[in-house]
N, C-alpha and C. Protein backbone atom coordinates (compact mmCIF):
# COMPACT_ATOMS: atom_id res chain seq x y z
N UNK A 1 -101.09 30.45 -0.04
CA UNK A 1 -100.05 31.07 -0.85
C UNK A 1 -99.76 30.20 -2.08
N UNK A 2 -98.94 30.55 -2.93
CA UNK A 2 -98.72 29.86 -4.62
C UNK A 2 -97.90 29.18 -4.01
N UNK A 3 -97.52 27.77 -4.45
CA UNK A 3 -96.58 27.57 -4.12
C UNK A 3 -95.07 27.87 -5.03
N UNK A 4 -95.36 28.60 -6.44
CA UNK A 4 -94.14 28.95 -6.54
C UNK A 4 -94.34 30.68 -6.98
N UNK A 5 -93.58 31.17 -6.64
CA UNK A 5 -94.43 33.00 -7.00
C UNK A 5 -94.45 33.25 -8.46
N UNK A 6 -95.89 33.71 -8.83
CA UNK A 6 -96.30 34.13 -10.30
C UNK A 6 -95.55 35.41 -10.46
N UNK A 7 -95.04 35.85 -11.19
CA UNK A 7 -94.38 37.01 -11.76
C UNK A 7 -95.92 38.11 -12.53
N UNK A 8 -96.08 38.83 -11.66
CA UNK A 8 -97.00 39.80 -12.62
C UNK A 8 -96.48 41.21 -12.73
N UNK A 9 -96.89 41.97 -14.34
CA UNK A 9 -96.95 42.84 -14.66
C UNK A 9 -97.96 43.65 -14.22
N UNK A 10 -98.01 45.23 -13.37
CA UNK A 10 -98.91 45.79 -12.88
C UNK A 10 -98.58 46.94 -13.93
N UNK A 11 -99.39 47.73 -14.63
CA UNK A 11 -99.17 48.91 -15.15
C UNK A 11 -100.16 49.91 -15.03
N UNK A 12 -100.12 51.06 -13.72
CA UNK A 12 -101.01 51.79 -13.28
C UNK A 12 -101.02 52.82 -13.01
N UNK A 13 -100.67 54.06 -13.68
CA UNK A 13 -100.40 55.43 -12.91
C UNK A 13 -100.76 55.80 -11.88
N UNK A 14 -101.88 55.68 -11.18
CA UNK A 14 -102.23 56.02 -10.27
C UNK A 14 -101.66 55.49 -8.85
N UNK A 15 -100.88 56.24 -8.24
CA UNK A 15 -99.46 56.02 -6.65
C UNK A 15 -100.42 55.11 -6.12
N UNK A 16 -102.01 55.56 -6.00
CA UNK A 16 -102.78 55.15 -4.83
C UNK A 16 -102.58 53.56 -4.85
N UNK A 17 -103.78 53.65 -5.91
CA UNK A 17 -104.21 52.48 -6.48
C UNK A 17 -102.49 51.20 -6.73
N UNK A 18 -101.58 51.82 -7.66
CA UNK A 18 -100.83 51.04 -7.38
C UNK A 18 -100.37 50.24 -6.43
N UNK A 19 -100.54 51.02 -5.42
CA UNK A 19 -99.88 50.78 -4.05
C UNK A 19 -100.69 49.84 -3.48
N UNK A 20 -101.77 49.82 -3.63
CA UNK A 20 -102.87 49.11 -3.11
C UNK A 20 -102.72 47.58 -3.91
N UNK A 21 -103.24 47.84 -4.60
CA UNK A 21 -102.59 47.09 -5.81
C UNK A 21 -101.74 45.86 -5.50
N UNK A 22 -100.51 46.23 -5.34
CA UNK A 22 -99.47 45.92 -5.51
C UNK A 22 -99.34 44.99 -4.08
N UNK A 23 -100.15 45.80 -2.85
CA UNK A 23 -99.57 45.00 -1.76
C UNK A 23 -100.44 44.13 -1.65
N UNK A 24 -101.97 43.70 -2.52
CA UNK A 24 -102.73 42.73 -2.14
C UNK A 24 -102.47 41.54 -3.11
N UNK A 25 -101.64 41.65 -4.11
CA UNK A 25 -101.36 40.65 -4.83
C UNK A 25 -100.10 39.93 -4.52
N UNK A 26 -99.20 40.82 -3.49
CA UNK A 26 -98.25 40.54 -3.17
C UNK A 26 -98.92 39.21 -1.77
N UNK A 27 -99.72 40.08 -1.05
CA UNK A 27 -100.03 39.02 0.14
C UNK A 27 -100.86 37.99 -0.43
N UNK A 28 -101.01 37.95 -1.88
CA UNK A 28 -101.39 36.58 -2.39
C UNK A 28 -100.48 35.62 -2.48
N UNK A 29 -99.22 36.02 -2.62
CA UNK A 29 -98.02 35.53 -3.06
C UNK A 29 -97.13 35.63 -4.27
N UNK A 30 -97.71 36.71 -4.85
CA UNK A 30 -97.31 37.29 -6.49
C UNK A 30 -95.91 37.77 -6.08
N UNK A 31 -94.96 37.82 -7.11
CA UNK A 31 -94.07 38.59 -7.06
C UNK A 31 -94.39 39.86 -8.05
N UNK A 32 -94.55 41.02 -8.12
CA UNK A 32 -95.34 42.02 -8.63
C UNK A 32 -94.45 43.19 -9.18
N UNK A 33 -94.04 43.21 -10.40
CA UNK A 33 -93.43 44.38 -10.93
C UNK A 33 -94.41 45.33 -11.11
N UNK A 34 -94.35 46.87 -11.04
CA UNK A 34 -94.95 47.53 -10.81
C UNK A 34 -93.86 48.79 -12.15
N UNK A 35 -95.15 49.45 -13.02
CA UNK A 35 -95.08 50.18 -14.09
C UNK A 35 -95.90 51.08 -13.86
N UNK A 36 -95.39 52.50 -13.93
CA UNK A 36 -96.77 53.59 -14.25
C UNK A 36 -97.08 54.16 -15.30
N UNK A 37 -96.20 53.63 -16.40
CA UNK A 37 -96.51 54.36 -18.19
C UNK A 37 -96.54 53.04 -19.09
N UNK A 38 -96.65 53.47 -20.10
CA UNK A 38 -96.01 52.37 -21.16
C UNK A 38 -94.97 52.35 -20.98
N UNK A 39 -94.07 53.21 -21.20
CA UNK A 39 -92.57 53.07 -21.57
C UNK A 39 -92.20 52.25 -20.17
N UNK A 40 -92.48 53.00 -18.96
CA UNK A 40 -91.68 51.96 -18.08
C UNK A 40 -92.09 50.21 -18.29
N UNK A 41 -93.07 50.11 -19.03
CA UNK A 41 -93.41 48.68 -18.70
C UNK A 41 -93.01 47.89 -20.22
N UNK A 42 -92.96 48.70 -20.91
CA UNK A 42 -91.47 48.34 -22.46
C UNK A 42 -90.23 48.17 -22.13
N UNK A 43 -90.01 48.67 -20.94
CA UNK A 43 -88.59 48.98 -20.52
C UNK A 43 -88.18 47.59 -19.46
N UNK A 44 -89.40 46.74 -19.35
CA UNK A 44 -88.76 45.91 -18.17
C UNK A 44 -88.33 44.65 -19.44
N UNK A 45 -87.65 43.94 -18.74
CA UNK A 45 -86.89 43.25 -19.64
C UNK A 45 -86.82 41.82 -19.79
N UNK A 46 -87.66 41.45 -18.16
CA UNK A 46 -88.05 39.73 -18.32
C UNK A 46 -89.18 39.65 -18.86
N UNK A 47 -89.81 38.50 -18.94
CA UNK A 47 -91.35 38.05 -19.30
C UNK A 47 -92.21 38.19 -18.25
N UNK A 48 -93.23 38.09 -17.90
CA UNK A 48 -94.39 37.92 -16.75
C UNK A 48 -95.13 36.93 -17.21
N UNK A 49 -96.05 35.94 -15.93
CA UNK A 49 -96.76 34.99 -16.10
C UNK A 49 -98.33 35.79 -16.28
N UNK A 50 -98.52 37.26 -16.12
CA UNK A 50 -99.85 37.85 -16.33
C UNK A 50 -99.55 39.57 -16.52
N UNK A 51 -100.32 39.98 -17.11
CA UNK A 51 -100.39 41.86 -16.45
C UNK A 51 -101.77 41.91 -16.65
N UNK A 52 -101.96 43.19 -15.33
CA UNK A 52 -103.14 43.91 -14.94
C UNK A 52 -102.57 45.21 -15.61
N UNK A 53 -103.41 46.08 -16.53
CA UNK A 53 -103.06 46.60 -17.03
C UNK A 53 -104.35 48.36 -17.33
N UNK A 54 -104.19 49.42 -16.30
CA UNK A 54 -104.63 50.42 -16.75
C UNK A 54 -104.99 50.53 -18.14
N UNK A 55 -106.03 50.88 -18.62
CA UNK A 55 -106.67 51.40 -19.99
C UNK A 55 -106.04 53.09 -20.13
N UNK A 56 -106.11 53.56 -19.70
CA UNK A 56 -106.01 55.18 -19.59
C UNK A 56 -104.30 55.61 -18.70
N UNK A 57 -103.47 55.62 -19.47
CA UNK A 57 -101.98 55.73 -19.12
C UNK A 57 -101.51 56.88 -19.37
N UNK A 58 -100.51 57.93 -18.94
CA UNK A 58 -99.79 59.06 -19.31
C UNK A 58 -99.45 59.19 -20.86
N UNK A 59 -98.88 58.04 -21.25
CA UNK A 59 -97.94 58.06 -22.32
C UNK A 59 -98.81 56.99 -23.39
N UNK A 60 -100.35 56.44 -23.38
CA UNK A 60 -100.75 55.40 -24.62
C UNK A 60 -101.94 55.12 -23.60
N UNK A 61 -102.34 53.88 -24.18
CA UNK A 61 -103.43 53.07 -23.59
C UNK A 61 -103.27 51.39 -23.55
N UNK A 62 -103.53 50.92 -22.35
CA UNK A 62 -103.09 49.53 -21.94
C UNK A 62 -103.42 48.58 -23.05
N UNK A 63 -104.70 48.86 -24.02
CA UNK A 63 -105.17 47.83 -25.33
C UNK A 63 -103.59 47.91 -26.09
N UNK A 64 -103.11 49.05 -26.46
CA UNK A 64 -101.78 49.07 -26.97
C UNK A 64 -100.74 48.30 -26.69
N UNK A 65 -100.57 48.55 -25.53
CA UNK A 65 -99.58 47.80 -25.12
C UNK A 65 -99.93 46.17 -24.58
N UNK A 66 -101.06 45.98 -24.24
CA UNK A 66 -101.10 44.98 -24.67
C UNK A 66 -101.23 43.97 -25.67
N UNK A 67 -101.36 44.48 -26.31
CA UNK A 67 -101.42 43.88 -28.38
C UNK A 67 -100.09 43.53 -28.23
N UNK A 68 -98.73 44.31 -27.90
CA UNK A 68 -97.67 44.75 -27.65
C UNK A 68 -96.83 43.34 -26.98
N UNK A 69 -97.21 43.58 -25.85
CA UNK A 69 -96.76 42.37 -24.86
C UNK A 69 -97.27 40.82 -25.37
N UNK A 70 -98.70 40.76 -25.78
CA UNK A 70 -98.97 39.60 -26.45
C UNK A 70 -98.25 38.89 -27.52
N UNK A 71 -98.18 39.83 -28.59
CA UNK A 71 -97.36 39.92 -29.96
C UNK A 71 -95.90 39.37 -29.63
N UNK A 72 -95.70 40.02 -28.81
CA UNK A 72 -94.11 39.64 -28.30
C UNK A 72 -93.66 38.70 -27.45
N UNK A 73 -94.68 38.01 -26.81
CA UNK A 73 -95.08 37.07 -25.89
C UNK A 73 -94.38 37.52 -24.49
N UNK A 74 -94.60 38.83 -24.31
CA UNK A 74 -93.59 39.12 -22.73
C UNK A 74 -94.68 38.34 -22.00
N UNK A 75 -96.25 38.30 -22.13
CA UNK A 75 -96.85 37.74 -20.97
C UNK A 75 -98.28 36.85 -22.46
N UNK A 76 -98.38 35.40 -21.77
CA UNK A 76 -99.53 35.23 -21.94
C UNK A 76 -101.17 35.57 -21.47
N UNK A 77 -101.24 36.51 -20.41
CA UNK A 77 -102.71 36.90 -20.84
C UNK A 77 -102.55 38.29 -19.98
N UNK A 78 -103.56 39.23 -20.48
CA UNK A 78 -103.70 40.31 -19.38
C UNK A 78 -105.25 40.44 -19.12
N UNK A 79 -105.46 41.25 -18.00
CA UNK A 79 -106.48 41.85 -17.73
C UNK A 79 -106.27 43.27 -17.33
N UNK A 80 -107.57 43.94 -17.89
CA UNK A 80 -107.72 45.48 -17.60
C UNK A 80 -108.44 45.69 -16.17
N UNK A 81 -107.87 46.41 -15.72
CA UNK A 81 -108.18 47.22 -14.24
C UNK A 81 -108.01 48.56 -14.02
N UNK A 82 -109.76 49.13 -14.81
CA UNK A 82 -109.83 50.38 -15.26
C UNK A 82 -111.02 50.87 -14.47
N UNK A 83 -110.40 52.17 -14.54
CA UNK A 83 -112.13 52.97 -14.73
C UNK A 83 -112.72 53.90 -15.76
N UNK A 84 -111.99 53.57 -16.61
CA UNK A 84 -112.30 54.28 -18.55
C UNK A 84 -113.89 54.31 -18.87
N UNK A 85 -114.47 54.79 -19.17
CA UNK A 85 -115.65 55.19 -19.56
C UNK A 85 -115.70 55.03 -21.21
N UNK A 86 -114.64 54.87 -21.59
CA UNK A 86 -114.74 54.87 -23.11
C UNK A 86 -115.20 54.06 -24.44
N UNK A 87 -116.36 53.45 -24.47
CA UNK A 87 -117.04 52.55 -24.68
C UNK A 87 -116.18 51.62 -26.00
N UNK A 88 -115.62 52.04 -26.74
CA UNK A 88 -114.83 52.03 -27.93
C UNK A 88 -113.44 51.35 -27.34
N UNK A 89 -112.80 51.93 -26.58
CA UNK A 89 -111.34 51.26 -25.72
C UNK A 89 -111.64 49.88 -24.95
N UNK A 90 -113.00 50.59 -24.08
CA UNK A 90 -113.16 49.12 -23.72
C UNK A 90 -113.93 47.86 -24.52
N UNK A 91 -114.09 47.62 -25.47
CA UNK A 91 -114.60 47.11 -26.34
C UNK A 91 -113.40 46.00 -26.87
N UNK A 92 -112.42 47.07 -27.50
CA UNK A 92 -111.05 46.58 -27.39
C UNK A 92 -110.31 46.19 -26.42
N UNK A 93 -110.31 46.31 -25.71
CA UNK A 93 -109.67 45.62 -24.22
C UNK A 93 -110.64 44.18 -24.40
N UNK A 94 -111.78 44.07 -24.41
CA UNK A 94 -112.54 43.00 -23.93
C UNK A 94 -112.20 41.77 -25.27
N UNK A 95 -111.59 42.41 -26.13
CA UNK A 95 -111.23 41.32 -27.47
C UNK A 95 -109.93 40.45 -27.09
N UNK A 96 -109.17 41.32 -26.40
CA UNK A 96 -107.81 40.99 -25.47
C UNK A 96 -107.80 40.54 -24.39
N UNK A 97 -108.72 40.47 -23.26
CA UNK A 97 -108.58 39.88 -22.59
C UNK A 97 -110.06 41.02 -21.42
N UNK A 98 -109.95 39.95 -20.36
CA UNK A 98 -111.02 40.44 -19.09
C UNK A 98 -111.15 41.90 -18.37
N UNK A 99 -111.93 42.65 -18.57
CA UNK A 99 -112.20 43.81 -18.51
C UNK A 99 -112.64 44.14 -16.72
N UNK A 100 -112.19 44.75 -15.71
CA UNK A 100 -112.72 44.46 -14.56
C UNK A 100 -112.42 45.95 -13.90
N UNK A 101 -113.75 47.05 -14.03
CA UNK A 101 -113.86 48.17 -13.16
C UNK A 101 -112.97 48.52 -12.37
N UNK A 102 -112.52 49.46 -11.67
CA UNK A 102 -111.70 49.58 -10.17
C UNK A 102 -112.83 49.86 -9.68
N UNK A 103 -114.22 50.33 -9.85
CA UNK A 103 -114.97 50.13 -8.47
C UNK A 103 -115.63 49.12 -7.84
N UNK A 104 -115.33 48.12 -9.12
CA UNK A 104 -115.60 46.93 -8.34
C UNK A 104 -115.04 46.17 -7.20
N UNK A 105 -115.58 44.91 -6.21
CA UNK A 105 -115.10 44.62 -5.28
C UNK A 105 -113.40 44.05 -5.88
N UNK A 106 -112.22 44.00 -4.71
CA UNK A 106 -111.12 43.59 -5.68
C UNK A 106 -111.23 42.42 -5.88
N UNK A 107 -112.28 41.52 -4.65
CA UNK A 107 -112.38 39.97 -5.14
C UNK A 107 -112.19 39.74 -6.75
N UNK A 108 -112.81 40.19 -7.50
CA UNK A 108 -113.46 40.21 -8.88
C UNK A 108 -112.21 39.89 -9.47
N UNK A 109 -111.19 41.04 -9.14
CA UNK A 109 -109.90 40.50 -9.99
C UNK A 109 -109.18 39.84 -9.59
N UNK A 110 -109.55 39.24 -8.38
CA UNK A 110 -108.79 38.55 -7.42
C UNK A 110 -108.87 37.08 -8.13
N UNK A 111 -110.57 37.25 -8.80
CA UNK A 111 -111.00 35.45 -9.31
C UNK A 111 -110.27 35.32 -10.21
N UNK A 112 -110.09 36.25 -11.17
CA UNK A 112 -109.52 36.56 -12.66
C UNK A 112 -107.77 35.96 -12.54
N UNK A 113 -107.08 36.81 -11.41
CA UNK A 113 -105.63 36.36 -11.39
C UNK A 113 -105.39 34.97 -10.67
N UNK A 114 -106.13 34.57 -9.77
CA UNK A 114 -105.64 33.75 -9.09
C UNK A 114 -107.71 33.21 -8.42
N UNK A 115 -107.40 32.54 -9.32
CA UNK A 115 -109.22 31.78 -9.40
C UNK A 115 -108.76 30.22 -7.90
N UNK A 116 -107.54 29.42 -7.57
CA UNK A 116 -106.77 28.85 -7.36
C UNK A 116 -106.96 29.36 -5.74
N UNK A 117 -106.27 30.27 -5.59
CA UNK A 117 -105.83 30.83 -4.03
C UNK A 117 -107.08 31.02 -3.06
N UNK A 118 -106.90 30.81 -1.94
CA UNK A 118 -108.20 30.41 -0.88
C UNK A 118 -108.49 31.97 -0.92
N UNK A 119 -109.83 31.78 -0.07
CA UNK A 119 -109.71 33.66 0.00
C UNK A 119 -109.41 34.10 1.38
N UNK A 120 -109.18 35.10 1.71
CA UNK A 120 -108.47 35.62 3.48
C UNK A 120 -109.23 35.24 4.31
N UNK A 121 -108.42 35.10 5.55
CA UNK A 121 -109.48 35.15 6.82
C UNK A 121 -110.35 36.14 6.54
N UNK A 122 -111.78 35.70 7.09
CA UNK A 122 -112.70 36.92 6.99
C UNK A 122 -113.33 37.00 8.51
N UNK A 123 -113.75 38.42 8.73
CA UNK A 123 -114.01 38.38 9.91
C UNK A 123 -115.86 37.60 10.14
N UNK A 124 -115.49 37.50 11.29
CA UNK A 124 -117.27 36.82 11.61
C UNK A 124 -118.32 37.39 11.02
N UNK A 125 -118.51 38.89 10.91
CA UNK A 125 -119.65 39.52 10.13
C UNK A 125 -119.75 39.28 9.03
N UNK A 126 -118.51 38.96 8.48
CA UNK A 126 -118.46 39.49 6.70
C UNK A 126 -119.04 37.91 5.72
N UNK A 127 -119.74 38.47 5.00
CA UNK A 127 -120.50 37.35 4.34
C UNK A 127 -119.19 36.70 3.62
N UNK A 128 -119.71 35.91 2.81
CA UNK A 128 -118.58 34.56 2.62
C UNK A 128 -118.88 34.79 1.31
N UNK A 129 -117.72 34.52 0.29
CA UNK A 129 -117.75 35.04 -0.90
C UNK A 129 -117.40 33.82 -1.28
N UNK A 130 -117.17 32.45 -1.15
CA UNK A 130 -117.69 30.89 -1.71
C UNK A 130 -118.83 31.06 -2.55
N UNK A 131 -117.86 30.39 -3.92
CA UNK A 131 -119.68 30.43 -4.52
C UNK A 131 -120.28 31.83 -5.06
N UNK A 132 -120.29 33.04 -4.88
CA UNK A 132 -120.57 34.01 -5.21
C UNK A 132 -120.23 33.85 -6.88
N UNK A 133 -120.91 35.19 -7.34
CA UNK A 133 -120.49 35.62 -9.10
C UNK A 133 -120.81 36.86 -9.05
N UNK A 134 -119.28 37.13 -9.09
CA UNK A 134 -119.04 38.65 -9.39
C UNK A 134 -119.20 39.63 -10.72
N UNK A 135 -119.85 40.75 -10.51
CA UNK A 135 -119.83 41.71 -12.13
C UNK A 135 -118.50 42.44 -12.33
N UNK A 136 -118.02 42.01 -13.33
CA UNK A 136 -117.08 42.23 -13.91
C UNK A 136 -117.30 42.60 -15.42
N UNK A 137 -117.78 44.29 -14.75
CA UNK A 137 -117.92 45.23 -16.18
C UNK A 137 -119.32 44.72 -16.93
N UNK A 138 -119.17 44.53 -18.29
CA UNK A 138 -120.68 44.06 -18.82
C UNK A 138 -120.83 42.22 -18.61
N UNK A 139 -119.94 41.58 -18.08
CA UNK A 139 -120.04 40.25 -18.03
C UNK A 139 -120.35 39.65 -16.59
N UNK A 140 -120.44 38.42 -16.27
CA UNK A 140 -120.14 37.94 -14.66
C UNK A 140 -119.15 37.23 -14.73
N UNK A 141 -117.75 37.04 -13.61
CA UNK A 141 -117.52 36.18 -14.05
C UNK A 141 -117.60 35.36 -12.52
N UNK A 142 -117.75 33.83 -12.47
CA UNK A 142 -118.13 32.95 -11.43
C UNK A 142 -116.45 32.33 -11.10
N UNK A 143 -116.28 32.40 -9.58
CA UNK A 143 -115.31 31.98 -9.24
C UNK A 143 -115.50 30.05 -9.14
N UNK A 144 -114.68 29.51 -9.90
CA UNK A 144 -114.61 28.07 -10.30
C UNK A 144 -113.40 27.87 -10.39
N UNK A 145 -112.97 26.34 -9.87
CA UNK A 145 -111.56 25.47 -10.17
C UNK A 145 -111.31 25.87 -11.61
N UNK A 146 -112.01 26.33 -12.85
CA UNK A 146 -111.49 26.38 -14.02
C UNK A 146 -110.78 27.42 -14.31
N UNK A 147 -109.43 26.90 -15.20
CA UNK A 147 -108.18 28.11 -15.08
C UNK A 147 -109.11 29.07 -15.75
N UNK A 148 -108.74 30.65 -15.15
CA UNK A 148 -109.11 31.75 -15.92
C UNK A 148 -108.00 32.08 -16.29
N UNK A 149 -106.56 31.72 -16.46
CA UNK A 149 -105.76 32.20 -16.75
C UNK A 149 -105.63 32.08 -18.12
N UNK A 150 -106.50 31.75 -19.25
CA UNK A 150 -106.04 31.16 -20.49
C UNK A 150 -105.41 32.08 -21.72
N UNK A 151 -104.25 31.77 -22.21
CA UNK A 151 -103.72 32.50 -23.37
C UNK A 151 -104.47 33.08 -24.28
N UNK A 152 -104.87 34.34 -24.49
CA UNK A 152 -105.93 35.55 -25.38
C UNK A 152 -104.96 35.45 -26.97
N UNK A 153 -105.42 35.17 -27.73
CA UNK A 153 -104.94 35.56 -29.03
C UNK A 153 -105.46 36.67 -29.52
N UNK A 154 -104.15 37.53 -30.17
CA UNK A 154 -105.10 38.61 -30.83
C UNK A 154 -105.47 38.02 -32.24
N UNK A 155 -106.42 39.51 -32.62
CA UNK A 155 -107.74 38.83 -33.28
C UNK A 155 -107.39 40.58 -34.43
């Protein structure tokens, strides 16, 4: 567990996924505000230490609002946790910060938020994800002691 709880921004329309979401970052030890539009996630009113941030939203698109949140410093870095097809959006997302599928494994964004935190008991069958390098969208990224958390400037 963290030893002190990270404050993250989740912004995800989707109930499912949120939900999911929400309770595996929580059993990381996150404390996890949870947004399903832009506006609700304009509307919160502290800062966050990160947001995971939908590309494809009811009301805008997460590159927006994250330009948004950066600019304003509610959070120093985000990552996208999409399944956008939109070669152009995600392009822009990837100038802002780490781009990471939802069909990918969640390890992937698991390295991205919390590169730091051990990984779960795993059961006896399940291969051991030590050491592994996960695809994350057109890049890899390799789980290492080095912070991935680093402040994105826009550009």
């Amino acid at each position: 567990m963290q030893s002190s709880a990270q404050r993250l921004l989740v912004v995800e329309d989707d109930v499912t996924v949120a939900r999911a979401l929400s309770r595996l970052l929580a059993r990381r030890g996150f404390s996890v505000a949870l947004a399903r539009s832009c506006a609700a996630a304009r509307s919160q009113v502290q800062s966050f230490d990160f947001a995971i941030l939908d590309l494809d939203l009811p009301d805008g698109n997460g590159v927006d609002l994250a330009s948004q949140l950066l600019l304003n410093q509610r959070v120093p870095s985000v990552v996208f946790f999409t399944s956008s097809t939109d070669s152009a959006l995600l392009a822009r997302a990837r100038r802002l910060g780490s781009v990471v599928m939802k069909s990918s494994d969640p390890s992937a964004l698991l390295a991205l938020v919390a590169p730091d935190v051990a990984d779960p008991p795993q059961s006896r069958t399940a291969r051991s994800t030590k050491g592994r390098s996960y695809r994350v969208s057109s890049s890899t990224v390799t789980k290492s002691p080095a912070p991935a958390l680093r402040k994105q400037r826009l550009r």
